[in-house]
C-alpha atoms as a PDB file:
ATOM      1  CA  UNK A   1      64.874  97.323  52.413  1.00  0.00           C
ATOM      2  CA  UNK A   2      66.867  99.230  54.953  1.00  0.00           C
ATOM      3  CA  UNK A   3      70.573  99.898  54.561  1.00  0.00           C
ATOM      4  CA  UNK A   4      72.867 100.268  57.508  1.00  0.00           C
ATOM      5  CA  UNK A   5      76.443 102.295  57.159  1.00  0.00           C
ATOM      6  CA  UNK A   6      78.896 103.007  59.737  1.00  0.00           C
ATOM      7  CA  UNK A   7      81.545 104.662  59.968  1.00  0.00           C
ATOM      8  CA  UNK A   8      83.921 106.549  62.205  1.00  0.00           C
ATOM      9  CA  UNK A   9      86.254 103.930  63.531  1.00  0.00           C
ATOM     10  CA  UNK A  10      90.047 103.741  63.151  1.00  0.00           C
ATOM     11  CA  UNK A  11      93.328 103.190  65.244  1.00  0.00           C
ATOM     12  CA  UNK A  12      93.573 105.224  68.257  1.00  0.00           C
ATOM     13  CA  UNK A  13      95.968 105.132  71.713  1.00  0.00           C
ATOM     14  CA  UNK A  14      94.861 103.762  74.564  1.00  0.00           C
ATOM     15  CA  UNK A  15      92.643 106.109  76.678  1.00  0.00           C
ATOM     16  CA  UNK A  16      91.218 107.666  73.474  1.00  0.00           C
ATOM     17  CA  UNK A  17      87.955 108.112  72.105  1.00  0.00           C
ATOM     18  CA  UNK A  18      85.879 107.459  68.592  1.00  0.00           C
ATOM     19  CA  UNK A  19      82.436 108.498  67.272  1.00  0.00           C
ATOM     20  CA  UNK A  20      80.819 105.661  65.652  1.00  0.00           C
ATOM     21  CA  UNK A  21      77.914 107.001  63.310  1.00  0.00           C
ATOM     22  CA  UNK A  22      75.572 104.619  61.803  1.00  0.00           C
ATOM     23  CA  UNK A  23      72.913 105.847  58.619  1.00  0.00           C
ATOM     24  CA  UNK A  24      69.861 104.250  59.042  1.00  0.00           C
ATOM     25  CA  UNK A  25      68.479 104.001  55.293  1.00  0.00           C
ATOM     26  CA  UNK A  26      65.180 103.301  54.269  1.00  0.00           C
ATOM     27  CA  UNK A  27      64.354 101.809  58.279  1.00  0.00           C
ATOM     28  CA  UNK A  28      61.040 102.851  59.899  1.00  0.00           C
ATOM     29  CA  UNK A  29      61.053 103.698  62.949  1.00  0.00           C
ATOM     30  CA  UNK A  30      58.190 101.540  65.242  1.00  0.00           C
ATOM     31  CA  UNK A  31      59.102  99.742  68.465  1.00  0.00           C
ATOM     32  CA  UNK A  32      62.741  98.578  67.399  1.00  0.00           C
ATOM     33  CA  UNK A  33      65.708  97.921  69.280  1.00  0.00           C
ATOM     34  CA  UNK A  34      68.772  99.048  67.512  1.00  0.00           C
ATOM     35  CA  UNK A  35      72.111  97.937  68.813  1.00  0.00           C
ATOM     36  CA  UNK A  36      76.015  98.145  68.596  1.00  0.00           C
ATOM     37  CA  UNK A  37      77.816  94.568  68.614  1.00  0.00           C
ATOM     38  CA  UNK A  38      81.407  94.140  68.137  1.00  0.00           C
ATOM     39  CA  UNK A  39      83.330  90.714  67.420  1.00  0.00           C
ATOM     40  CA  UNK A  40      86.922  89.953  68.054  1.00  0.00           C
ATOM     41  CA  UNK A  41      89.285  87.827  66.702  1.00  0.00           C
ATOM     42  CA  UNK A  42      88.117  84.661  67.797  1.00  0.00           C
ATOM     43  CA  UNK A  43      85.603  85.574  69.164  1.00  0.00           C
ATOM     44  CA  UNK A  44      81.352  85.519  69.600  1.00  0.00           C
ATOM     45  CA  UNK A  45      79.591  88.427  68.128  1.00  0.00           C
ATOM     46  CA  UNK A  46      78.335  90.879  71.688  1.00  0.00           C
ATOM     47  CA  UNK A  47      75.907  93.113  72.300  1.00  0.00           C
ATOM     48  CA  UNK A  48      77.808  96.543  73.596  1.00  0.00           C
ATOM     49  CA  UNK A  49      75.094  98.987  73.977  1.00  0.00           C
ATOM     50  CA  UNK A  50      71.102  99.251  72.702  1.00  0.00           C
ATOM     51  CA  UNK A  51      68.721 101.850  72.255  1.00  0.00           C
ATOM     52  CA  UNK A  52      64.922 100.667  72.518  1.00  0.00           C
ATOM     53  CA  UNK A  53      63.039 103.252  70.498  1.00  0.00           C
ATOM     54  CA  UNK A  54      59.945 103.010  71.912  1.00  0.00           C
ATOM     55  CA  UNK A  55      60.709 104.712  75.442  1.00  0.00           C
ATOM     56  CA  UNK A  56      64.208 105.858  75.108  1.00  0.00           C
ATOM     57  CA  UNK A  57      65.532 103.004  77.164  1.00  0.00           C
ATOM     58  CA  UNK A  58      68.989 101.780  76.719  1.00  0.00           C
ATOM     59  CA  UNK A  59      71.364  98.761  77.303  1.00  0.00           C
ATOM     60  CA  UNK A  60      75.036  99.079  78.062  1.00  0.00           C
ATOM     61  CA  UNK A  61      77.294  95.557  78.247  1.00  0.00           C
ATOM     62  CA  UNK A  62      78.945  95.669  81.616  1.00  0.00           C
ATOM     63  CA  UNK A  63      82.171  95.701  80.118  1.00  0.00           C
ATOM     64  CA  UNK A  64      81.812  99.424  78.728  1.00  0.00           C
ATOM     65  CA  UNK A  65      79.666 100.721  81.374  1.00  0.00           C
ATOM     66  CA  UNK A  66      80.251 105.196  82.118  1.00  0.00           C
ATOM     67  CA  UNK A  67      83.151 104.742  78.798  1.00  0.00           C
ATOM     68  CA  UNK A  68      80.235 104.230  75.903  1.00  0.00           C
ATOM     69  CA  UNK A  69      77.592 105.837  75.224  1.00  0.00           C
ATOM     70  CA  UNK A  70      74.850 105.110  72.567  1.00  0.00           C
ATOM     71  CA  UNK A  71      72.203 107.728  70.827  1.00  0.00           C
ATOM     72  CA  UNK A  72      69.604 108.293  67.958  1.00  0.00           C
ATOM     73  CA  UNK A  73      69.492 111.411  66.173  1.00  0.00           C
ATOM     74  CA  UNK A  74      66.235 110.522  64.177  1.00  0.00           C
ATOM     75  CA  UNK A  75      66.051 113.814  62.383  1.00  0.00           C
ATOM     76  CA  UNK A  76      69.266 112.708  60.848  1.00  0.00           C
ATOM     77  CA  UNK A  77      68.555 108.822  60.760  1.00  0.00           C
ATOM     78  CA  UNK A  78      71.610 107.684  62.433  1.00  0.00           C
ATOM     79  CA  UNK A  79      72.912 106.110  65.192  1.00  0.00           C
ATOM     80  CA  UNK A  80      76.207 106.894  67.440  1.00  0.00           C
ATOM     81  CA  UNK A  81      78.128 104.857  69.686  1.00  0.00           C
ATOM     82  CA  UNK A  82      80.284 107.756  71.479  1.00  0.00           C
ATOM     83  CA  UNK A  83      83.226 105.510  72.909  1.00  0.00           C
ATOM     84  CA  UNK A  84      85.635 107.016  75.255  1.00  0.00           C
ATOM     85  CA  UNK A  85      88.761 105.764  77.351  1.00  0.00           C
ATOM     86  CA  UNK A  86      89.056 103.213  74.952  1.00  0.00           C
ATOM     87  CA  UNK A  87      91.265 100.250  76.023  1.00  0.00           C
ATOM     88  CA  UNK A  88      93.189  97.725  74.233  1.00  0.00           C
ATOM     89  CA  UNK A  89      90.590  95.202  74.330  1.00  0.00           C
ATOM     90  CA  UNK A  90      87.984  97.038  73.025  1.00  0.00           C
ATOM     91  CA  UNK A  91      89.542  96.329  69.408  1.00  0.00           C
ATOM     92  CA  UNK A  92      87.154  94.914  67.246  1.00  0.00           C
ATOM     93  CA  UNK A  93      85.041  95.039  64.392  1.00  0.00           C
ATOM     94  CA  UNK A  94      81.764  96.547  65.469  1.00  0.00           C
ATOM     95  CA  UNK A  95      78.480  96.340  63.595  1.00  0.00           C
ATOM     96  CA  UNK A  96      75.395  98.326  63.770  1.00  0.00           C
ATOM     97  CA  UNK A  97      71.928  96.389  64.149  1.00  0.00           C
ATOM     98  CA  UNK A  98      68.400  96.321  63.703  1.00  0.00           C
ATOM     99  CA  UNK A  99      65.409  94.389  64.849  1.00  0.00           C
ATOM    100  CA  UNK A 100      61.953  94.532  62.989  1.00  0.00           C
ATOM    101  CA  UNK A 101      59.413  96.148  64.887  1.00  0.00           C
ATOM    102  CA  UNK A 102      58.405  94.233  68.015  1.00  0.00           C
ATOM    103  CA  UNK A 103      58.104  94.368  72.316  1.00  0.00           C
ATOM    104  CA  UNK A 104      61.670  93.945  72.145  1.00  0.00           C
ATOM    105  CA  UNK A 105      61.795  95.877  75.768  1.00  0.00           C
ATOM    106  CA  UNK A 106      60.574  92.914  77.819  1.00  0.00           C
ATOM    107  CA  UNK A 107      63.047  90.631  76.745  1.00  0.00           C
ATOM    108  CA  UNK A 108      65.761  90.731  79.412  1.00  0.00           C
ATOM    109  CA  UNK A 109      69.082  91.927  78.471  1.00  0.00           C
ATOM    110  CA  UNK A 110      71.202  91.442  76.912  1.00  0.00           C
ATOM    111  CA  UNK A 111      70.384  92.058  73.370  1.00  0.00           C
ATOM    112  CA  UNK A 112      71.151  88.397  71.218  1.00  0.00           C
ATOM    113  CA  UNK A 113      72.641  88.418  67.515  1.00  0.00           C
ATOM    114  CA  UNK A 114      69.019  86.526  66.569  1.00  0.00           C
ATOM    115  CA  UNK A 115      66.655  89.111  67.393  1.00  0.00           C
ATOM    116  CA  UNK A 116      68.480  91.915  64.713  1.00  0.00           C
ATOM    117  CA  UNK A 117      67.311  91.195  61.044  1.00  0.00           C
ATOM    118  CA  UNK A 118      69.248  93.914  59.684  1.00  0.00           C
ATOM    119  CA  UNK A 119      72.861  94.346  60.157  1.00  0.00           C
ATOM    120  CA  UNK A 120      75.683  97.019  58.880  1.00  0.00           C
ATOM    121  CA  UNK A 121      79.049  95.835  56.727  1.00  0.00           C
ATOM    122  CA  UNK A 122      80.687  96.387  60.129  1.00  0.00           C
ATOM    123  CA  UNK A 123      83.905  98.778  60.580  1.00  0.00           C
ATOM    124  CA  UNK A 124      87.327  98.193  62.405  1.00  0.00           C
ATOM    125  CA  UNK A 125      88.338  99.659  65.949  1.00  0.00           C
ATOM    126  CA  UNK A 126      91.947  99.053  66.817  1.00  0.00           C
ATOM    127  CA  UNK A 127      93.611  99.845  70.046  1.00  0.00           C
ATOM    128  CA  UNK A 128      97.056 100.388  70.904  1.00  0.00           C
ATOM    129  CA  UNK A 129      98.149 100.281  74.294  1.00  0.00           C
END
């Protein structure tokens, strides 16, 4: 059974940046698609940015397009949402995600909460402006 943990979030200022790292536990590694979501207050769960395993392709939601940046580290088994100019409305709870092994790369984007069967405890980003 795979285990997903992230961590690195926090409070920063407006403008600022965070490191989201997320262990990939027990997971084997096939054609997968594994994603960052966030939900706000409120709020539907999002895709913000996927990495497609099998050809390197990624996803970014339009929204944090040239601010986040997503990347897989498999010697280390983890995957990192680099977020920077963060802006108020990026606060949220994001989650890491995983889908079993599949052709997940010719479904058009973006990513949906239905295709991940695996899913971190999620960790807080907050804001301030």
């Amino acid at each position: 059974q795979a285990q997903l943990v992230e961590s690195g979030g926090g409070s920063v200022q407006a403008g600022g940046s965070l490191r989201l790292s997320c262990v990939l536990s027990g997971y084997v590694y096939g054609s997968n698609c594994l994603a960052w979501f966030r939900q706000s207050s409120g709020k539907e769960r999002e895709a913000v940015a996927a990495f497609y395993t099998s050809g390197g392709r990624q996803y970014y939601a339009d929204f944090v397009k040239g601010r986040f940046t997503i990347s897989l580290d498999t010697a280390k088994n983890t995957l990192y949402l680099q977020m920077n100019a963060l802006q108020p409305e990026d606060t949220a709870m994001y989650y890491c995600a995983a889908t079993p092994r599949g052709e997940w790369w010719l479904l058009p984007p973006p990513p949906l909460v239905n295709h991940f069967s695996d899913w971190g405890q999620g960790i807080m980003v907050t804001v301030s402006s």
